[in-house]
Protein backbone atom coordinates (compact mmCIF):
# COMPACT_ATOMS: atom_id res chain seq x y z
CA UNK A 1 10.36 100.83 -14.58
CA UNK A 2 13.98 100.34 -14.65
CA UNK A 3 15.38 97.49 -16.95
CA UNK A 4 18.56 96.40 -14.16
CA UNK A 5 19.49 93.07 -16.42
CA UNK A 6 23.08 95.00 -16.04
CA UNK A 7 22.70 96.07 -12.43
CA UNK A 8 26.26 95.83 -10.35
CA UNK A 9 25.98 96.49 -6.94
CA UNK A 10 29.20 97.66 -5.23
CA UNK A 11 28.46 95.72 -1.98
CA UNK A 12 28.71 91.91 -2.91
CA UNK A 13 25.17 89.52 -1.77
CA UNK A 14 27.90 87.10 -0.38
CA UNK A 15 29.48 88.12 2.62
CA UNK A 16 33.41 87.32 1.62
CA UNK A 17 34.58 86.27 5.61
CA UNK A 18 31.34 84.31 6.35
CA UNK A 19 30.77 82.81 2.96
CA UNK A 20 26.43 84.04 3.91
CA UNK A 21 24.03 86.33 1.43
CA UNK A 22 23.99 89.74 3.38
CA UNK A 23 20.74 90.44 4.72
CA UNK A 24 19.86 93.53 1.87
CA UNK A 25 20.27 90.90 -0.87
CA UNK A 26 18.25 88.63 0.52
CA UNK A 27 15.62 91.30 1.21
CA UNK A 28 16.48 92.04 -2.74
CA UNK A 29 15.80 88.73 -4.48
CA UNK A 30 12.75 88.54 -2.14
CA UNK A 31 11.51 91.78 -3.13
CA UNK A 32 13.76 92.84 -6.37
CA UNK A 33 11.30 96.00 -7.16
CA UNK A 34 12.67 98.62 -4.70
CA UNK A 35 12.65 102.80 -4.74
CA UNK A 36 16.30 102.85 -3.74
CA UNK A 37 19.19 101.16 -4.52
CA UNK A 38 21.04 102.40 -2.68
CA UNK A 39 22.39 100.45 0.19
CA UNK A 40 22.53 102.11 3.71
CA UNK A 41 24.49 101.22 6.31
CA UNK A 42 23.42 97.95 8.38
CA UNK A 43 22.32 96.92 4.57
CA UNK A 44 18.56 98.35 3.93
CA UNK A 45 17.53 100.10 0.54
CA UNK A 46 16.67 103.60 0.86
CA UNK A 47 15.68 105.36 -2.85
CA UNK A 48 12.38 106.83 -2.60
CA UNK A 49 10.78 107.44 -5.83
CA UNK A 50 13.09 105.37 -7.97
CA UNK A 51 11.78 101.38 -9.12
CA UNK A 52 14.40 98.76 -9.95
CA UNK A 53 13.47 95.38 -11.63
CA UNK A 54 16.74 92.91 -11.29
CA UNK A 55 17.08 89.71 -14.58
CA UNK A 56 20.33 88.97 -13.55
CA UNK A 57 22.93 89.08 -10.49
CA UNK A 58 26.56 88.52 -10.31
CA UNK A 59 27.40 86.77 -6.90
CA UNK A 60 30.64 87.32 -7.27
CA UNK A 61 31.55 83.78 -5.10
CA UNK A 62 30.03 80.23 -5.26
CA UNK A 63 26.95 79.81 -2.57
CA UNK A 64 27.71 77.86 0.33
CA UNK A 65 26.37 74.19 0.91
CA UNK A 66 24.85 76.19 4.48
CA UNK A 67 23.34 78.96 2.31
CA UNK A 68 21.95 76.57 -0.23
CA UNK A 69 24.49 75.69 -2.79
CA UNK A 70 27.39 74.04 -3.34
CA UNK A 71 30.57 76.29 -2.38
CA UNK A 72 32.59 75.00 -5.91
CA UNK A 73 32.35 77.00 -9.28
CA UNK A 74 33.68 73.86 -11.64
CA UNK A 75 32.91 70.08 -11.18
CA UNK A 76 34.19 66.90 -13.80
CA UNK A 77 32.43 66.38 -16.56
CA UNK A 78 30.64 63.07 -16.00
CA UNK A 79 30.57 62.92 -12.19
CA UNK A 80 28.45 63.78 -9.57
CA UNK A 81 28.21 65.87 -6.48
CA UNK A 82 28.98 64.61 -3.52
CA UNK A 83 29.34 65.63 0.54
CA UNK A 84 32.86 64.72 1.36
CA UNK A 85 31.81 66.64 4.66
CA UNK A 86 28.96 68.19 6.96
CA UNK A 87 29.44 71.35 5.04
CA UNK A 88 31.44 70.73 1.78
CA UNK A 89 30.13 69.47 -1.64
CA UNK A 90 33.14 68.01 -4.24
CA UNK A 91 32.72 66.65 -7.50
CA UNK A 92 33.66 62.95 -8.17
CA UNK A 93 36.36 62.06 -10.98
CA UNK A 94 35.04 60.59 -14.24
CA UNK A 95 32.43 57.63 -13.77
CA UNK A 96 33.13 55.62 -16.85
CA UNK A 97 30.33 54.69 -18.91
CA UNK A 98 27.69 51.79 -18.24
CA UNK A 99 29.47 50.97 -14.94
CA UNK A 100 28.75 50.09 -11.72
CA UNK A 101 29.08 53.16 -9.00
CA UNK A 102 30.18 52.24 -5.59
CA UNK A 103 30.08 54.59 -2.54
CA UNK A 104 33.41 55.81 -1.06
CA UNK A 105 32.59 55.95 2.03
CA UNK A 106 33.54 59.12 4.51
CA UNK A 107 35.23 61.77 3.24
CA UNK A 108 35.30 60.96 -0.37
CA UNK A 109 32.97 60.91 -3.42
CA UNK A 110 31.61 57.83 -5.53
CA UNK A 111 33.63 56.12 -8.09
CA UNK A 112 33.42 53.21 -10.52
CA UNK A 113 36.90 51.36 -9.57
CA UNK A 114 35.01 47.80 -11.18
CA UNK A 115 34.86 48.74 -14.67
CA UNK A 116 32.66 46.61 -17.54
CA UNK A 117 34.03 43.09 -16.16
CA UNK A 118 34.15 40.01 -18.94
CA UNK A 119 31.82 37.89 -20.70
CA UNK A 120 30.48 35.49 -18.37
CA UNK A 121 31.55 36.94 -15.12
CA UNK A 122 29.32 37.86 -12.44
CA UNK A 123 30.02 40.11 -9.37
CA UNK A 124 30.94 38.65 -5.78
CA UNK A 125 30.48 40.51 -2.89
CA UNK A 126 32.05 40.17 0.43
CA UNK A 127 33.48 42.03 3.56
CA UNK A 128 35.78 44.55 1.34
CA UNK A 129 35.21 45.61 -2.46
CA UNK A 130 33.11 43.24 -4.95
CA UNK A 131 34.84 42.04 -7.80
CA UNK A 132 33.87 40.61 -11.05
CA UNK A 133 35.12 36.82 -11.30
CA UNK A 134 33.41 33.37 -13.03
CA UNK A 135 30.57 31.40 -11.33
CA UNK A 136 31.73 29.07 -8.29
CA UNK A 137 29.79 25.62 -8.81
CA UNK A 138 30.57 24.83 -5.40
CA UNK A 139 29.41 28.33 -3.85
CA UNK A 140 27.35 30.23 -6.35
CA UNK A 141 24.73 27.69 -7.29
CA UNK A 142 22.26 25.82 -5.55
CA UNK A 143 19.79 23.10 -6.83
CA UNK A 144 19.87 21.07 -9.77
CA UNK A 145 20.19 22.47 -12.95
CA UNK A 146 17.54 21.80 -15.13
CA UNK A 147 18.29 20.48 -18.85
CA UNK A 148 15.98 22.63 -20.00
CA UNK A 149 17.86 25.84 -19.00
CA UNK A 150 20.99 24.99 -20.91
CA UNK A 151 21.17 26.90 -23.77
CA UNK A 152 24.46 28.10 -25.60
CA UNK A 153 27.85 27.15 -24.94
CA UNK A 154 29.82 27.74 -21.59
CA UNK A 155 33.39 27.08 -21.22
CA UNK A 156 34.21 25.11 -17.78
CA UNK A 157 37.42 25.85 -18.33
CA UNK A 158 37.12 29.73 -18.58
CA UNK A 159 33.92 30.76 -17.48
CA UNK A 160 32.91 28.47 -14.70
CA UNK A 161 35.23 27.62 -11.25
CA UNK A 162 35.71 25.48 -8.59
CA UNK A 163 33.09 21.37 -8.89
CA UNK A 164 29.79 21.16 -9.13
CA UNK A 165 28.22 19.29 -5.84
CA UNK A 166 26.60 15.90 -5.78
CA UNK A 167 23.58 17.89 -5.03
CA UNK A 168 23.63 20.13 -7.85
CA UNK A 169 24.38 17.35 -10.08
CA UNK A 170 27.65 16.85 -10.16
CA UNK A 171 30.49 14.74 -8.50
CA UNK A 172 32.20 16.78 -6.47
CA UNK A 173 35.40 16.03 -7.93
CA UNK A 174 37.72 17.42 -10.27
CA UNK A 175 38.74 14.14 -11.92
CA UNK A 176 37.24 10.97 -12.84
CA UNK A 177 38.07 7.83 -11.35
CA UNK A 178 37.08 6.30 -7.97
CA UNK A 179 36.15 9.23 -5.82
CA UNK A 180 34.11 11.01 -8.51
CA UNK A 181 31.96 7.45 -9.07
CA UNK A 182 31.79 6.86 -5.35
CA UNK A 183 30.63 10.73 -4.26
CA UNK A 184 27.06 9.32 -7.14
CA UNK A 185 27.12 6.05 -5.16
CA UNK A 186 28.43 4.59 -8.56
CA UNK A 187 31.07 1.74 -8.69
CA UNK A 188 34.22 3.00 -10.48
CA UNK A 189 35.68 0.80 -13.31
CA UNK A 190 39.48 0.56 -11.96
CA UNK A 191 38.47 -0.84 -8.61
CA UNK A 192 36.92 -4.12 -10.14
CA UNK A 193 34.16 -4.48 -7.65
CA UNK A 194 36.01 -3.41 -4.83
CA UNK A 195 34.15 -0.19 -3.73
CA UNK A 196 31.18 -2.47 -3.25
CA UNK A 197 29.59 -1.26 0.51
CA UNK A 198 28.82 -5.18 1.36
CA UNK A 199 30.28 -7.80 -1.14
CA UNK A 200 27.89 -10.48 0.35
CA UNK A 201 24.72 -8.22 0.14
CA UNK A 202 26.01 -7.83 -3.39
CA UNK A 203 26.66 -11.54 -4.31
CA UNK A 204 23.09 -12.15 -2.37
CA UNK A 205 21.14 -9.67 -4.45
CA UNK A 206 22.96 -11.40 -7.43
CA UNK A 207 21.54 -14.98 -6.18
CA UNK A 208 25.39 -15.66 -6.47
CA UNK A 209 24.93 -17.82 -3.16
CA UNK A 210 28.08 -19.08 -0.49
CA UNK A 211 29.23 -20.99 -3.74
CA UNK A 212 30.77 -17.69 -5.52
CA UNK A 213 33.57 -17.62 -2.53
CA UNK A 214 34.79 -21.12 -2.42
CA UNK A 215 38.27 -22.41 -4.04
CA UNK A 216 37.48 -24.94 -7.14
CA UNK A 217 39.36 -27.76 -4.99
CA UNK A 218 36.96 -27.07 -1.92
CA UNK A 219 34.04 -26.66 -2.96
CA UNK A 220 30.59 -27.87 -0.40
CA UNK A 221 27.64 -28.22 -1.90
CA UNK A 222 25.41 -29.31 0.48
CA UNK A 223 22.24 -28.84 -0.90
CA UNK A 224 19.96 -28.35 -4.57
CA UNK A 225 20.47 -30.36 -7.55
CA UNK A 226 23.03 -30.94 -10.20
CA UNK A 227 21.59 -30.82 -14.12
CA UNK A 228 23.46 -32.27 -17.21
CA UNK A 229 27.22 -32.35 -15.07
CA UNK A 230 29.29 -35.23 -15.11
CA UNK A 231 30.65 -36.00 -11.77
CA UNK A 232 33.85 -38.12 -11.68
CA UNK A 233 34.88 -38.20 -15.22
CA UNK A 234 38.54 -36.79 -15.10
CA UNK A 235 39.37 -38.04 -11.11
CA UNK A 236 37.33 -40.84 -9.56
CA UNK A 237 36.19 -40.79 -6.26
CA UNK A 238 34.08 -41.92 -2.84
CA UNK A 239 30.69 -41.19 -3.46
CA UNK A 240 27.46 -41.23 -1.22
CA UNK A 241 24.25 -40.91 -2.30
CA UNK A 242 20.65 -40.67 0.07
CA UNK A 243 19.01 -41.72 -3.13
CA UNK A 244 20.55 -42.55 -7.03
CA UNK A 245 18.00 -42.57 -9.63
CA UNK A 246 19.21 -42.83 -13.32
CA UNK A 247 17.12 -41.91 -16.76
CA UNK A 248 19.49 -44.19 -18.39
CA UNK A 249 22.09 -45.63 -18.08
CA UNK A 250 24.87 -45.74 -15.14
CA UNK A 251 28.12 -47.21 -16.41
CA UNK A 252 31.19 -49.06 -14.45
CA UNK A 253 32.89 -52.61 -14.15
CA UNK A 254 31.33 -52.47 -10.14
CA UNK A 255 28.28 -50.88 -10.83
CA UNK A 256 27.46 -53.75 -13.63
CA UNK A 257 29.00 -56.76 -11.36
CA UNK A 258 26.37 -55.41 -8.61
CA UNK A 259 23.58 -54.84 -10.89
CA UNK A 260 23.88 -58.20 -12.57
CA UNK A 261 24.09 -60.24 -8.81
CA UNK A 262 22.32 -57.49 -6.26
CA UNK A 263 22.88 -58.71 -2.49
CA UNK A 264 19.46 -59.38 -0.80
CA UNK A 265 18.85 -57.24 1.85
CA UNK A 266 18.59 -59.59 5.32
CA UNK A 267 18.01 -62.19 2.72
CA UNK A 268 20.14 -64.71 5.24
CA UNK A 269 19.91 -63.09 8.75
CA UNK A 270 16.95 -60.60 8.22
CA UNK A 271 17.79 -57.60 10.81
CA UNK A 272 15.93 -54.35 11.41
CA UNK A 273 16.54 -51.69 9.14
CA UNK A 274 16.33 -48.08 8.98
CA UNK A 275 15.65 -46.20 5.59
CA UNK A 276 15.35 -42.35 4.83
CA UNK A 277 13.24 -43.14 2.02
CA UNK A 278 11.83 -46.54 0.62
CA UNK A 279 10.50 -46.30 -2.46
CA UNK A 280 8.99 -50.02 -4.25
CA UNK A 281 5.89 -51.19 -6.39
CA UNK A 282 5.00 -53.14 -3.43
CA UNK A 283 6.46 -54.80 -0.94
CA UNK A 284 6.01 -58.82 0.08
CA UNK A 285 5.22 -59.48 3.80
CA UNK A 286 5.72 -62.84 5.50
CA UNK A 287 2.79 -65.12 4.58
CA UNK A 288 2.52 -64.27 0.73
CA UNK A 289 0.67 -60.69 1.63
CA UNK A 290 1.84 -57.62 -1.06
CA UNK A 291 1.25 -54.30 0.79
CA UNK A 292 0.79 -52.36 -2.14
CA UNK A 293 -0.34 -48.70 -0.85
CA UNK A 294 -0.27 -46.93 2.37
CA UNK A 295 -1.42 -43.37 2.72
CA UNK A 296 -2.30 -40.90 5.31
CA UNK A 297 -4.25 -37.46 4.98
CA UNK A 298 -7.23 -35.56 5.85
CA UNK A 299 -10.21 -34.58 4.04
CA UNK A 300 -13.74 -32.35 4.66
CA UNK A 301 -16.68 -34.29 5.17
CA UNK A 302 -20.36 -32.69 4.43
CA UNK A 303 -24.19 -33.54 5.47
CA UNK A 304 -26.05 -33.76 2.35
CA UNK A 305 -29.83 -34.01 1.45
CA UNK A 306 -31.35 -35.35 -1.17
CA UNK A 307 -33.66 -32.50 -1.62
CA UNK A 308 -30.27 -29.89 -2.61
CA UNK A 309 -29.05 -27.47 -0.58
CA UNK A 310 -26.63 -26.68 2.20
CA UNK A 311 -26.43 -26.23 5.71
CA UNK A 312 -24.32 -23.45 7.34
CA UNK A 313 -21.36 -25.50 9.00
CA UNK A 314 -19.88 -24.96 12.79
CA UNK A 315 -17.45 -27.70 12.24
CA UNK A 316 -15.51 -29.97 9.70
CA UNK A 317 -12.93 -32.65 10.10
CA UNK A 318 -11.99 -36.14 8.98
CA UNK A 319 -8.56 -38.13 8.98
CA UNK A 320 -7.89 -41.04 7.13
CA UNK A 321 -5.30 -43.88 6.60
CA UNK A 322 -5.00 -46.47 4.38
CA UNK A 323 -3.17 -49.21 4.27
CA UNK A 324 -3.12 -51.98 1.41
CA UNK A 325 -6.88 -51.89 0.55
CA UNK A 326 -8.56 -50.61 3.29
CA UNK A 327 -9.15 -47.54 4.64
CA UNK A 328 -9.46 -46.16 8.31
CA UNK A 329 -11.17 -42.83 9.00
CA UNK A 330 -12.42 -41.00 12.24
CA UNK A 331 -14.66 -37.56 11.08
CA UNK A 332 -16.81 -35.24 12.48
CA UNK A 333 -19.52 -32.37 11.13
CA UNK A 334 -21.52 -30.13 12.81
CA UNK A 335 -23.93 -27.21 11.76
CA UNK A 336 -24.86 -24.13 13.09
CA UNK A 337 -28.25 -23.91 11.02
CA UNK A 338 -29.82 -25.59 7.96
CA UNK A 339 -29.92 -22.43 6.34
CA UNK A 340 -30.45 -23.89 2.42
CA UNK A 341 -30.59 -27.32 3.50
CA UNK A 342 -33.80 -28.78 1.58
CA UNK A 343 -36.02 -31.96 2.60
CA UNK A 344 -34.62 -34.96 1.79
CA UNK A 345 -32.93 -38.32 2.80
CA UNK A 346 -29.29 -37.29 4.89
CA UNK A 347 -26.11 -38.65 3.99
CA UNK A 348 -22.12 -37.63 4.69
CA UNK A 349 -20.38 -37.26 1.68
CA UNK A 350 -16.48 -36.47 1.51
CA UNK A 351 -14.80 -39.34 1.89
CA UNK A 352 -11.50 -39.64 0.66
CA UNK A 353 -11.48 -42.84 -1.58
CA UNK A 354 -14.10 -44.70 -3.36
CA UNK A 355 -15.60 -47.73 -2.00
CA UNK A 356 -14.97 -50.59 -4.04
CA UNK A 357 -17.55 -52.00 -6.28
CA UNK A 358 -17.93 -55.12 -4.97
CA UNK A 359 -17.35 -54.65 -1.22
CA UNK A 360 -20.34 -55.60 0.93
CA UNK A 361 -21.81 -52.64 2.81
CA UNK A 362 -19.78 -51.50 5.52
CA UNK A 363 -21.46 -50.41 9.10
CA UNK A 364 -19.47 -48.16 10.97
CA UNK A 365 -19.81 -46.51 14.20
CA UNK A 366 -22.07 -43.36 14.87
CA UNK A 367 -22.88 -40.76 17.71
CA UNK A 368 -25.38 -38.59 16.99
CA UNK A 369 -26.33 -35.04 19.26
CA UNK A 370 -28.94 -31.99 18.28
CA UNK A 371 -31.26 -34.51 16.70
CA UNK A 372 -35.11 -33.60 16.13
CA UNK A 373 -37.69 -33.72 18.60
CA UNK A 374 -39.07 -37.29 16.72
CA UNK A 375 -39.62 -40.86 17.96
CA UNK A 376 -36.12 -41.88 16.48
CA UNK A 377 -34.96 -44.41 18.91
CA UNK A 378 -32.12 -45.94 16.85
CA UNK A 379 -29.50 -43.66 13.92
CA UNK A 380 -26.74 -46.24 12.13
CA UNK A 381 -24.48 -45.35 9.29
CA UNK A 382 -23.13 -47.52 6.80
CA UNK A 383 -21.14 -47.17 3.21
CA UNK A 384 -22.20 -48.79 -0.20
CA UNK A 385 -20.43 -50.14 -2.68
CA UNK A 386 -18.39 -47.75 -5.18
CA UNK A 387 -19.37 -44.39 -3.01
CA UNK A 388 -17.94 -41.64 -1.48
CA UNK A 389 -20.78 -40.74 0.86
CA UNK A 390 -21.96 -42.33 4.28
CA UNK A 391 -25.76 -43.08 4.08
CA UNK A 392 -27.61 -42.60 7.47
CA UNK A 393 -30.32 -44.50 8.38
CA UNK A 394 -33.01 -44.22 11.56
CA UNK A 395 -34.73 -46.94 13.50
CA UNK A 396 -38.32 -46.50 14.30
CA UNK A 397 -41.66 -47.76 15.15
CA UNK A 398 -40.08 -50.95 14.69
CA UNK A 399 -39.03 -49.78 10.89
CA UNK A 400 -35.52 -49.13 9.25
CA UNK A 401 -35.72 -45.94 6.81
CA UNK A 402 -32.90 -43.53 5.67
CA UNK A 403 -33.00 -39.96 8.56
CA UNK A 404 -34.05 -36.67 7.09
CA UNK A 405 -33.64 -33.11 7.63
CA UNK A 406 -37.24 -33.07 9.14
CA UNK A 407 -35.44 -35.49 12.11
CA UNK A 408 -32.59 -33.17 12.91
CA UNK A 409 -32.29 -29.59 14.13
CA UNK A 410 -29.82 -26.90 13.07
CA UNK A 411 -27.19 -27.59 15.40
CA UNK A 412 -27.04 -31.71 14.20
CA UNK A 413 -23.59 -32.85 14.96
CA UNK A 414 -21.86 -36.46 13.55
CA UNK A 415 -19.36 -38.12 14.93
CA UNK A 416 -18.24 -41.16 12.72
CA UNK A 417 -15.53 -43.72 12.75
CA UNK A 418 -14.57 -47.23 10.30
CA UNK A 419 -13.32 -48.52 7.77
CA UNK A 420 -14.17 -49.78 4.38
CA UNK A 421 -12.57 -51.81 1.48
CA UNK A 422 -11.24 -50.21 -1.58
């Protein structure tokens, strides 16, 4: 076989007006062992008896882009291939090291017009070209930055632009002072207070009171108390008082002429008089009588046994008055079931004030309902001396004895009204 490593052909593979491999060398590379090399018109080999083997071809001319190549012979060192059209390949100029390629749109190859940028820059894209510039607060970040994540040292001066949002963390202003304070909802120093949303909200929360806003030559105070002040001691003046109590003592040439002759009140022409509050030991009625106490309240009466236990009430209600040393009282208890409520002589404890010692027994006036199905023709009530409780009592077969549970039902209701000394 022949070695053809050398072979030149004197027709070219390329076609030089159509830029195309000619049909024979195609047929050749397809097929490079042949038994003629020569080339015959309409370009067919024709050599019987001869055998070619083909290492290497000159072209002559670059291949196409249509024909499978690329239609250049040189290209840049460090750039890349690129269709600036349908059918033509270029090479781009240099791409610089380590930096960012960008497209070039129609017609033209890639580049790297960026280059490396600067510490601490990012890149910012938008409708034309990115560029490299320092992180925008204001636009580049969102959320709050963690304290965890700070690390190192950043210059806000070189490497960082525009504020930082209220949202991010910031204040949303470039300076201190009034605006930056207010954008936190803070109260700036230079305004003294004045920034403040609702000054009376503020004074309230404070328990400042209506008295922070008044003059010190109008001042009301129309209600509360005064502690350890001295009223009057520089300027003198008209005073009125509901009620004037002293711990010790109250000083003035007036004061002492009153307290050392005091007028007697109607003590000449007694009148009717009207008082807010009268306050005294006792006071002497016409006759020689001291009316030493009078009092009015309430209090919870309950039915009792002597046996222990307690009934499940429906009902429970007593008022009382007293005046001097007796008192008046109107109550009433009712039950719904005896539920605990053991044997034993009935009484209703709860009154208000003790019975004195040595009253005589007081009988007071009773109306019974719910009672038991018994032969109790008669129920009266009366208080003993020094007692608390209301002791009833049942009248019959001719016989006085004290009632018990056994003579009422579980819905027993009391209705009792007196009085008694104390």
């Amino acid at each position: 076989m022949t070695d053809t490593s050398f072979l030149q052909f004197s027709s070219p593979f390329i076609d030089p007006k159509t830029g195309m491999l000619q049909r024979w060398a195609h047929q050749y590379l397809l097929n490079p062992s042949v038994s003629n090399i020569n080339v015959a018109a309409g370009g067919t080999f024709n050599a019987p008896g001869a055998t070619v083997v083909a290492h290497a071809i000159s072209l002559g001319v670059p291949v196409r882009p249509s024909s499978g190549g690329t239609g250049i012979s040189t290209g840049t060192s460090g750039g890349i291939l690129g269709f600036t059209s349908a059918t033509t390949v270029a090479s781009s100029a240099l791409l610089g090291a380590n930096q960012i390629v960008l497209g070039g749109g129609t017609g033209a190859t890639p580049a790297t017009p960026l280059g490396l940028g600067s510490a601490h820059v990012v890149l910012h894209g938008a409708a034309g070209a990115p560029t490299w510039s320092a992180v925008d607060l204001s636009a580049d970040v969102t959320g709050a930055l963690p304290t965890s994540s700070l690390s190192g040292t950043i210059s806000l001066t070189t490497q960082v632009a525009g504020v930082l949002p209220v949202v991010n963390g910031g204040t949303n202003a470039n300076a201190p002072g009034a605006t930056a304070a207010n954008n936190i909802g803070a109260l700036a120093i230079a305004s003294n207070l004045s920034d403040l949303a609702n000054a009376a909200t503020a004074r309230a929360s404070l328990g400042l009171g209506t008295i922070a806003t008044e003059n010190a030559n109008a001042v009301a105070i129309t209600g509360g108390s005064i502690d350890g002040a001295t009223v009057g001691a520089i300027t003198a003046s008209t005073g009125a008082f509901t009620t004037l109590a002293a711990s010790s003592t109250v000083s003035g040439a007036g004061f002492s002429t009153y307290l050392a002759s005091p007028p007697a009140i109607g003590g000449s022409a007694a009148a009717a008089g009207a008082f807010t509050t009268l306050t005294a030991t006792s006071i002497a009625l016409g006759g020689g009588t001291v009316l030493a106490n009078y009092v009015e309240g309430t209090f919870t009466p309950t039915l009792v046994s002597s046996g222990g236990g307690a009934p499940t009430y429906s009902g429970q209600a007593g008022t009382y008055t007293r005046i001097g040393n007796r008192v008046l009282f109107n109550l009433r208890v009712a039950i719904s079931a005896l539920n605990t409520l053991a044997a034993g002589g009935l009484s209703v404890g709860g009154l208000p004030i003790t019975s004195n010692a040595g009253a005589v027994a007081a009988a007071l006036s009773l109306e019974p309902n719910n009672l038991g199905a018994t032969a109790v023709t008669c129920v009266t009530a009366s208080i003993q001396a020094a007692s608390t409780s209301i002791i009833l009592n049942k009248y019959a077969g001719g016989a006085d004895s004290q009632l018990t549970v056994a003579d009422i039902s579980g819905t027993a209701v009391f209705k009792i009204s007196g009085h008694y000394q104390v």
